[in-house]
Structure formats: structure tokens, C-alpha cells
PDB file of N, CA and C in Angstrom:
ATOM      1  N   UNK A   1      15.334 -41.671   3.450  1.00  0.00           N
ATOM      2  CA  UNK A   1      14.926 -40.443   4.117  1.00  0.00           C
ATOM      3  C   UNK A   1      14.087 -40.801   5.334  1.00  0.00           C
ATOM      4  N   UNK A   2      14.307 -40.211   6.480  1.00  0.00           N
ATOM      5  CA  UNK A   2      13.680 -40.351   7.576  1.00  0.00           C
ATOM      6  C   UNK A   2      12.133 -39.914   7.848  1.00  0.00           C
ATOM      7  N   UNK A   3      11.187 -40.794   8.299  1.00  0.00           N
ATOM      8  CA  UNK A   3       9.737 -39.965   8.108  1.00  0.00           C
ATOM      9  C   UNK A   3       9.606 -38.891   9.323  1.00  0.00           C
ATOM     10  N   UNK A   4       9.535 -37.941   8.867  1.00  0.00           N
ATOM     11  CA  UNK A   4       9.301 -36.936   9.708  1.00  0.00           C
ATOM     12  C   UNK A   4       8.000 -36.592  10.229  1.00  0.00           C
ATOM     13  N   UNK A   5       7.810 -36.218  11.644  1.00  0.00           N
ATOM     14  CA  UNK A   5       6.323 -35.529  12.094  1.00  0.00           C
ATOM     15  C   UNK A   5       6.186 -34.271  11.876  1.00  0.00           C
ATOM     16  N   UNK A   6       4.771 -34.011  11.151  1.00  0.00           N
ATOM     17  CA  UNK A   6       4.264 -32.900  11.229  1.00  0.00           C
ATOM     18  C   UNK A   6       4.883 -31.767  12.393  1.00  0.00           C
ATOM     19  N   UNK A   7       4.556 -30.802  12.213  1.00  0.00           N
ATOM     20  CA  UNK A   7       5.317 -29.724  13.761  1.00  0.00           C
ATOM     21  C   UNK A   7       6.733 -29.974  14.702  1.00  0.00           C
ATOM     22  N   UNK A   8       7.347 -31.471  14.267  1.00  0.00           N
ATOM     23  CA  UNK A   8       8.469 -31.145  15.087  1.00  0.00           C
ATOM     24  C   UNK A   8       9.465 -30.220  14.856  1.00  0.00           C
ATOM     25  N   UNK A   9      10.415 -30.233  15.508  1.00  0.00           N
ATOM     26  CA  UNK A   9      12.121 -29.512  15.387  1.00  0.00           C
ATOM     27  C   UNK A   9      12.630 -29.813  14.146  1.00  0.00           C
ATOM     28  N   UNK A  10      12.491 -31.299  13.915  1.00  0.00           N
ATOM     29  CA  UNK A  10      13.079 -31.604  12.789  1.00  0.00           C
ATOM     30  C   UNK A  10      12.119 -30.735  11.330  1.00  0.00           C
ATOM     31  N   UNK A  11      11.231 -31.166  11.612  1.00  0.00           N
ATOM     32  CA  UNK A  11      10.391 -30.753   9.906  1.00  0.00           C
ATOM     33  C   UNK A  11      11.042 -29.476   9.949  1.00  0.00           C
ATOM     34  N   UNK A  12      10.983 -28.263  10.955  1.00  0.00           N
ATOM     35  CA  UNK A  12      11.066 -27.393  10.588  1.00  0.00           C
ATOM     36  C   UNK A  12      12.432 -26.956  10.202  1.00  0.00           C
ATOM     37  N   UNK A  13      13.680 -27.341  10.416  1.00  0.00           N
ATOM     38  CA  UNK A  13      14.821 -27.425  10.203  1.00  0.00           C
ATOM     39  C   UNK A  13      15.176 -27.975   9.035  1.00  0.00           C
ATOM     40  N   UNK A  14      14.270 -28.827   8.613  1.00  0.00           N
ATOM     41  CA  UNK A  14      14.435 -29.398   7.217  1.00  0.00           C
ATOM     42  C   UNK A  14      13.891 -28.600   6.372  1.00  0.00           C
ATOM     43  N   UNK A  15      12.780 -27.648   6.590  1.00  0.00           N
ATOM     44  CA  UNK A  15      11.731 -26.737   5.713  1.00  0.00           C
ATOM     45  C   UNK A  15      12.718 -25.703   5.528  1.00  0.00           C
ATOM     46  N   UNK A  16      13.334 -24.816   6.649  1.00  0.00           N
ATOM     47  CA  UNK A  16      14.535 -23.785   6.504  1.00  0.00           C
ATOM     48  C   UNK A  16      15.304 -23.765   5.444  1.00  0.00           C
ATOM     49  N   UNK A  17      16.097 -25.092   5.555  1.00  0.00           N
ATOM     50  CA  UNK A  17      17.286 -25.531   5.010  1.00  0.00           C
ATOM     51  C   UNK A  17      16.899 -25.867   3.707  1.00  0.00           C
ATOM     52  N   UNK A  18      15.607 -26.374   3.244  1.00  0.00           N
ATOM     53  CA  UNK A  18      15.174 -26.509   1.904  1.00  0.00           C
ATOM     54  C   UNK A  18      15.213 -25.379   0.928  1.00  0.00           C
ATOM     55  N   UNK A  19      14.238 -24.690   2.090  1.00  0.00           N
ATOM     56  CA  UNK A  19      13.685 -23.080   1.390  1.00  0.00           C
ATOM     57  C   UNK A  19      13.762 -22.036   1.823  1.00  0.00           C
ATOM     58  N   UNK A  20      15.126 -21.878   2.802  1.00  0.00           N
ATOM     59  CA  UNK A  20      15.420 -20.911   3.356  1.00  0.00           C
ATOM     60  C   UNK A  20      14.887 -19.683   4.066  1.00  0.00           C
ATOM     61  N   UNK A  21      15.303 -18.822   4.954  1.00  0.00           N
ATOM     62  CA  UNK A  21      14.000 -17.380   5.522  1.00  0.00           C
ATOM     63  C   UNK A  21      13.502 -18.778   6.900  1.00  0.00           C
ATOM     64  N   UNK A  22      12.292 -17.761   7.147  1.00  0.00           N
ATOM     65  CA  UNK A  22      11.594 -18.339   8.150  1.00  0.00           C
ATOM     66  C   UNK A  22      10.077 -18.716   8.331  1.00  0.00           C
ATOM     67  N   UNK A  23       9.936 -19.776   8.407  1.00  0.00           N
ATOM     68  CA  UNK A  23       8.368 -20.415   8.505  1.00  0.00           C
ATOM     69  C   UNK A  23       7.452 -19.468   9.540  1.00  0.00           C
ATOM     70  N   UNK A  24       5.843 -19.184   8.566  1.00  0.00           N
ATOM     71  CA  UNK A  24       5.153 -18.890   9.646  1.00  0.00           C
ATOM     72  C   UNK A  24       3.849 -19.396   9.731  1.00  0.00           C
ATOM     73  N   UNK A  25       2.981 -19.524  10.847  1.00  0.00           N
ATOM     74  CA  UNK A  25       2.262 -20.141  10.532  1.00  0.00           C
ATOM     75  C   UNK A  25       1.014 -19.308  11.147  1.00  0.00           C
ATOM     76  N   UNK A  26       0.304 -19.578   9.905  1.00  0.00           N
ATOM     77  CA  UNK A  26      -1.207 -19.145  10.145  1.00  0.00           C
ATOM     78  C   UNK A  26      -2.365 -19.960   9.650  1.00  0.00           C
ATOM     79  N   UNK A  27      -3.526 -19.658  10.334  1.00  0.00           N
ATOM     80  CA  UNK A  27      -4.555 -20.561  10.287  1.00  0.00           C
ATOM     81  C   UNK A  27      -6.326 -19.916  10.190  1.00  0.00           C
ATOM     82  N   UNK A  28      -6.886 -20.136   9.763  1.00  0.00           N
ATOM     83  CA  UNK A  28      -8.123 -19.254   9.737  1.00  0.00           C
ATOM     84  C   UNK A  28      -9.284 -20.689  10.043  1.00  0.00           C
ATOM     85  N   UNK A  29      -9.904 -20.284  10.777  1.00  0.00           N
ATOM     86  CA  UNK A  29     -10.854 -21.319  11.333  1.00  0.00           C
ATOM     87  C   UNK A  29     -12.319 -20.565  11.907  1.00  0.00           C
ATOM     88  N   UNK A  30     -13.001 -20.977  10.515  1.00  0.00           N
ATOM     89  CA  UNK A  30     -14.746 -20.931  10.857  1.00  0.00           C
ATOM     90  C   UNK A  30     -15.268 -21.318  11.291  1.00  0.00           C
ATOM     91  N   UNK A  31     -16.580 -20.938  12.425  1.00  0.00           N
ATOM     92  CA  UNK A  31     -17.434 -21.440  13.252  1.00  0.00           C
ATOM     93  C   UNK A  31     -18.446 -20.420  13.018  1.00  0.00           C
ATOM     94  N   UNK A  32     -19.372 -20.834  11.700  1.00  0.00           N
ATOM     95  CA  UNK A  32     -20.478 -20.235  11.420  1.00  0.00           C
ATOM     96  C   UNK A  32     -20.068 -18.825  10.838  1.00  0.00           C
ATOM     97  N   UNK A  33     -20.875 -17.815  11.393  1.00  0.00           N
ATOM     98  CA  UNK A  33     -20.753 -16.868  10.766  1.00  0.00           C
ATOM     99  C   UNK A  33     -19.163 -15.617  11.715  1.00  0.00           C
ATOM    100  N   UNK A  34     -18.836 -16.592  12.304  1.00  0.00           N
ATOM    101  CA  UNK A  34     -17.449 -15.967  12.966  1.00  0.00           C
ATOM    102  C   UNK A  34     -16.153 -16.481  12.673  1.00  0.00           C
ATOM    103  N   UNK A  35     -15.131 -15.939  12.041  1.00  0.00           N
ATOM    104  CA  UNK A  35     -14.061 -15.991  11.685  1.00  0.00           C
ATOM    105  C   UNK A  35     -12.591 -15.744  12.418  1.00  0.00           C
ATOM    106  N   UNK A  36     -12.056 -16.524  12.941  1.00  0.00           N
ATOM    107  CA  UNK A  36     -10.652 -16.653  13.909  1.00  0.00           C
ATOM    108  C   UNK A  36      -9.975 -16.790  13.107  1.00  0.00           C
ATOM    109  N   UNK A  37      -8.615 -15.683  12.918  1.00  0.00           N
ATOM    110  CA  UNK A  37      -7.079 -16.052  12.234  1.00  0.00           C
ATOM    111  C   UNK A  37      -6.148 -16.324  13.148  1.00  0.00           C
ATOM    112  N   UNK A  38      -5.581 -17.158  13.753  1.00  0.00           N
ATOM    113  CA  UNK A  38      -4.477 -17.625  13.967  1.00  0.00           C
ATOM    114  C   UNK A  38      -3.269 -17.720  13.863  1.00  0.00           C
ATOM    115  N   UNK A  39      -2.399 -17.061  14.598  1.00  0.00           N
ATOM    116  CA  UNK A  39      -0.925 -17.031  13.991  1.00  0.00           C
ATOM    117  C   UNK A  39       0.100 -17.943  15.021  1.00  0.00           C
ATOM    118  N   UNK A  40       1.092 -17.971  14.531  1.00  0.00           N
ATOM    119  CA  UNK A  40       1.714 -18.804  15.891  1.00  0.00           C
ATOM    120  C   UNK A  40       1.627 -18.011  17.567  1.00  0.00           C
ATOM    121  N   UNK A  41       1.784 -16.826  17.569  1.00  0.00           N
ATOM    122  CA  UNK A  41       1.844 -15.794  18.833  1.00  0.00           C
ATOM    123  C   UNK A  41       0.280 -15.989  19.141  1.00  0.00           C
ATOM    124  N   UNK A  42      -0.961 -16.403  18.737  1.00  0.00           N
ATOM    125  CA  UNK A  42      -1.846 -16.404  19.041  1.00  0.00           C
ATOM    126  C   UNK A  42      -3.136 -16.171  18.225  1.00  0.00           C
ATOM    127  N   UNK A  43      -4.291 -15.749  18.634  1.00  0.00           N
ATOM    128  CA  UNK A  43      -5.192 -15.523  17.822  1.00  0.00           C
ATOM    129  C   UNK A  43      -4.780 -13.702  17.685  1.00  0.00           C
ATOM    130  N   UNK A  44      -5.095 -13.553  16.038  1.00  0.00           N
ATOM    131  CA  UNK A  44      -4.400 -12.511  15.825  1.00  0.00           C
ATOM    132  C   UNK A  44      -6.141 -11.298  15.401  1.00  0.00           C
ATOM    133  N   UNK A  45      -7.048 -11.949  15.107  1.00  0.00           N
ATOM    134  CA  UNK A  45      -8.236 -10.935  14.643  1.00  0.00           C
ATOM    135  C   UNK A  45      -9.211 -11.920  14.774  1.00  0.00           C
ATOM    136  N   UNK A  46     -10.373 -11.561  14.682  1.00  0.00           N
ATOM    137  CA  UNK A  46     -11.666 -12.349  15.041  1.00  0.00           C
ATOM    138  C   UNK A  46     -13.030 -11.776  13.592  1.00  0.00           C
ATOM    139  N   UNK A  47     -13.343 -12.170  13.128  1.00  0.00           N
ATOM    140  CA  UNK A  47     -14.350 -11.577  12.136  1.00  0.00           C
ATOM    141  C   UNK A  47     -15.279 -11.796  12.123  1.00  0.00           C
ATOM    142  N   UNK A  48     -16.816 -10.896  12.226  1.00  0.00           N
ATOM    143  CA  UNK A  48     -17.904 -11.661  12.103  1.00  0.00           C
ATOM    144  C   UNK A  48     -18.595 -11.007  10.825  1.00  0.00           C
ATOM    145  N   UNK A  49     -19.457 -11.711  10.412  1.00  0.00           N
ATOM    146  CA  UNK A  49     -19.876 -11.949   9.263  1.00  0.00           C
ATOM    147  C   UNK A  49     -21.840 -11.991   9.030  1.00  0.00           C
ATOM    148  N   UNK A  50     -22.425 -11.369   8.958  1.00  0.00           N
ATOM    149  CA  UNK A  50     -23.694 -11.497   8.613  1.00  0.00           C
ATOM    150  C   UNK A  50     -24.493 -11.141   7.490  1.00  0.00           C
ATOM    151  N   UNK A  51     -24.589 -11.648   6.738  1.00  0.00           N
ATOM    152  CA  UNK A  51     -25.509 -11.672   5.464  1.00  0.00           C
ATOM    153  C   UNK A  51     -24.340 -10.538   4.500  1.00  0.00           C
ATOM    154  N   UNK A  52     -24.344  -9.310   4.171  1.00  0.00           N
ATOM    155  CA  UNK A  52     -23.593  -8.468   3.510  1.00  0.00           C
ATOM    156  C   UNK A  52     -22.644  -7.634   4.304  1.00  0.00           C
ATOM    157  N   UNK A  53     -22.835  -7.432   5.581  1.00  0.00           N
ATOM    158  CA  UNK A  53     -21.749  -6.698   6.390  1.00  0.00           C
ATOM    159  C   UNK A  53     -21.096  -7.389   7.443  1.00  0.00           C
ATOM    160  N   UNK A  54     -19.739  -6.828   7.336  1.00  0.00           N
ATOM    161  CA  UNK A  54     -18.485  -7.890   7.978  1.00  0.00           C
ATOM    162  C   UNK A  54     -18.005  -6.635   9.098  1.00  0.00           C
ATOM    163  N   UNK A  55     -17.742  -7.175  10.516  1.00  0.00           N
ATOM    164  CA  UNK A  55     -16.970  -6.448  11.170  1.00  0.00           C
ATOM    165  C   UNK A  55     -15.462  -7.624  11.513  1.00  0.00           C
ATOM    166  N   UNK A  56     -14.298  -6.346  11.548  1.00  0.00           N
ATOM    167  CA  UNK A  56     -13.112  -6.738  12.094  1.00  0.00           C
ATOM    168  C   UNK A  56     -12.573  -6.691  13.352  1.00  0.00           C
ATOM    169  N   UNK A  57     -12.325  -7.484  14.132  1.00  0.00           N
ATOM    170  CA  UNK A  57     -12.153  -7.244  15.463  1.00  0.00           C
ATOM    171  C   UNK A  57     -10.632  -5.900  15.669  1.00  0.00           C
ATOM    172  N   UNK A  58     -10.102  -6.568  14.968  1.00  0.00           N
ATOM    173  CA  UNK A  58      -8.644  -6.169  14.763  1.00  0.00           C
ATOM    174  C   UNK A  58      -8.788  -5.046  14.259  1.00  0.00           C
ATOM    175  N   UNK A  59      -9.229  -4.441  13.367  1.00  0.00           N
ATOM    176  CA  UNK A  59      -9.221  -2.895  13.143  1.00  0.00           C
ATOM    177  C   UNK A  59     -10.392  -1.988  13.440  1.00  0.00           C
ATOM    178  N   UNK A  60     -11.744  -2.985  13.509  1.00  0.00           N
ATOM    179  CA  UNK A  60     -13.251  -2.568  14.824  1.00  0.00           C
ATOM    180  C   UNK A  60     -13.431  -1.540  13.442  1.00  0.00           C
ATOM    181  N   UNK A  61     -13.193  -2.117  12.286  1.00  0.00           N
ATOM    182  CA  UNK A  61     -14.187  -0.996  11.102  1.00  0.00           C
ATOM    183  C   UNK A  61     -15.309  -2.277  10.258  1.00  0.00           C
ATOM    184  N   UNK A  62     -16.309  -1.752  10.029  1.00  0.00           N
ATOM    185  CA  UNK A  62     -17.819  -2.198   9.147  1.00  0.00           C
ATOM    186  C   UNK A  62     -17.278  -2.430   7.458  1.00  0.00           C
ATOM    187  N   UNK A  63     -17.172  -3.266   7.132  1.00  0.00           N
ATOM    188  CA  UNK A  63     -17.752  -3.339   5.723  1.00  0.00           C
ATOM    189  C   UNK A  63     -19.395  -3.939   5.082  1.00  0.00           C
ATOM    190  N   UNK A  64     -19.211  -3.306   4.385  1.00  0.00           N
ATOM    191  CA  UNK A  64     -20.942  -3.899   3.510  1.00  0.00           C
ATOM    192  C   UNK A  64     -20.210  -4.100   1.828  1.00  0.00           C
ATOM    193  N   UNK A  65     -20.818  -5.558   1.663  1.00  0.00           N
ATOM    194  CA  UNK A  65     -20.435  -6.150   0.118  1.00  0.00           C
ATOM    195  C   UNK A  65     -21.605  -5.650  -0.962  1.00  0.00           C
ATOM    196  N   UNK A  66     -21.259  -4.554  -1.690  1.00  0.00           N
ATOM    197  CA  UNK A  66     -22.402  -4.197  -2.883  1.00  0.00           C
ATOM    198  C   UNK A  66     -22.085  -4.843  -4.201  1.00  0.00           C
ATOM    199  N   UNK A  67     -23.263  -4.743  -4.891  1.00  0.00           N
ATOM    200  CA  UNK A  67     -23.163  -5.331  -5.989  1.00  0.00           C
ATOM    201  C   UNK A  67     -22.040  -5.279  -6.693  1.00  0.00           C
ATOM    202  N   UNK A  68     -22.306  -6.230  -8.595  1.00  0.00           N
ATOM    203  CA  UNK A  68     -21.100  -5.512  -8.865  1.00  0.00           C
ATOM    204  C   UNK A  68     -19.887  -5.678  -8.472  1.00  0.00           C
ATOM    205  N   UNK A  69     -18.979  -6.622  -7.711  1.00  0.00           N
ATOM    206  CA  UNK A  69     -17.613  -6.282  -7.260  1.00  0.00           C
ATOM    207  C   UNK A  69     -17.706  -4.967  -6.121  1.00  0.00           C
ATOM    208  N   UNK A  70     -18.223  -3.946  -5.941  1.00  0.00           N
ATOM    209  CA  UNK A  70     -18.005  -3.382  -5.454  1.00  0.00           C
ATOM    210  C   UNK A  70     -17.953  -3.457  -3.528  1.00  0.00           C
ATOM    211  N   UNK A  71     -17.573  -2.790  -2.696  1.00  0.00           N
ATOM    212  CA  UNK A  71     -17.377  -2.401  -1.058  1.00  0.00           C
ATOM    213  C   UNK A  71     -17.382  -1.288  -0.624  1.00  0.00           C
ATOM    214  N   UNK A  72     -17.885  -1.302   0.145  1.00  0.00           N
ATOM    215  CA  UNK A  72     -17.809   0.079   1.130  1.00  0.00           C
ATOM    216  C   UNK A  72     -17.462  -0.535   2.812  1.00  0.00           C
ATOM    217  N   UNK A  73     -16.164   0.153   3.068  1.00  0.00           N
ATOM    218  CA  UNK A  73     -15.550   0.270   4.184  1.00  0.00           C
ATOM    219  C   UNK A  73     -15.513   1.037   5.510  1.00  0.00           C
ATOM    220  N   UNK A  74     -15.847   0.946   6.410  1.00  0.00           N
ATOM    221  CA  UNK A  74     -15.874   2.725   7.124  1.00  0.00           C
ATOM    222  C   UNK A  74     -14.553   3.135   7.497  1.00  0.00           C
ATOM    223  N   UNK A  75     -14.394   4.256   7.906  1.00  0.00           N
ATOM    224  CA  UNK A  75     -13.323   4.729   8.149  1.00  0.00           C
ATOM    225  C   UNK A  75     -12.673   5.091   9.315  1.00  0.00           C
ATOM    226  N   UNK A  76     -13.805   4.839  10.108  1.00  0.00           N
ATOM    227  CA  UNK A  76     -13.340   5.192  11.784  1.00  0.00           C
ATOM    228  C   UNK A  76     -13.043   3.866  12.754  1.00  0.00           C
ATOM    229  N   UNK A  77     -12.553   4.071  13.137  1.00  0.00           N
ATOM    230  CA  UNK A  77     -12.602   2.350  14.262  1.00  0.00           C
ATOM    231  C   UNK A  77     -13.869   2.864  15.593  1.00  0.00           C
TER     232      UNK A  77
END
């Protein structure tokens, strides 16, 4: 078997043909308390994060983490 590189033409033609459909790729990459998701088309949302409440760039709504399992979300962008 031929060693293949990470990201070329080939891997991915071989990944297809293994497991058929289509590869996608995403990536989430922290820098402190800010959160970048990554998709192949680009950076897809941005998140920041401080102590119990999280904002989403991508949908621009507040969460706060309460006890318990529980969340509260807002509802407006």
C-alpha cells in the first residue's frame, strides 16, 4: 500500500471510495476564552466564553450555565 499524505487528492479519494458520501472538514480551535469553528469554506462562528455566560457570534444570542445541568438561552439575536 502506498503511504499517503495527510490532505492530498489521493487520501481523499481513497477515504470516498472506502466510506463512501462526502468528507467534511471541521475544526474548533481555542485561544483562551474565545472559540473559532472552522469549516472547509472558512471560519464558520466565533464563541466567547466568560466564567458562566457564552455568546455566539453566529446566532449573536447569550447563554448563562446554571446549576444542576440546567441553561438559559436568550431568544433574540
Amino acid at each position: 500500500m502506498d503511504v499517503l499524505v495527510r490532505g492530498t487528492s489521493l487520501e481523499r479519494e481513497w477515504a470516498v471510495a472506502m466510506f463512501g458520501g462526502n468528507i467534511r472538514y471541521r475544526k474548533r480551535l481555542a485561544l483562551g476564552p474565545l472559540k473559532f469553528n472552522i469549516t472547509q469554506k472558512g471560519l464558520s462562528s466565533m464563541s466567547f466564553k466568560l466564567g458562566f455566560w457564552t455568546w455566539n457570534s453566529r446566532t449573536k444570542k447569550h447563554s448563562i450555565n446554571l446549576p444542576g445541568g440546567l441553561s438559559w438561552i436568550s431568544n433574540n439575536k
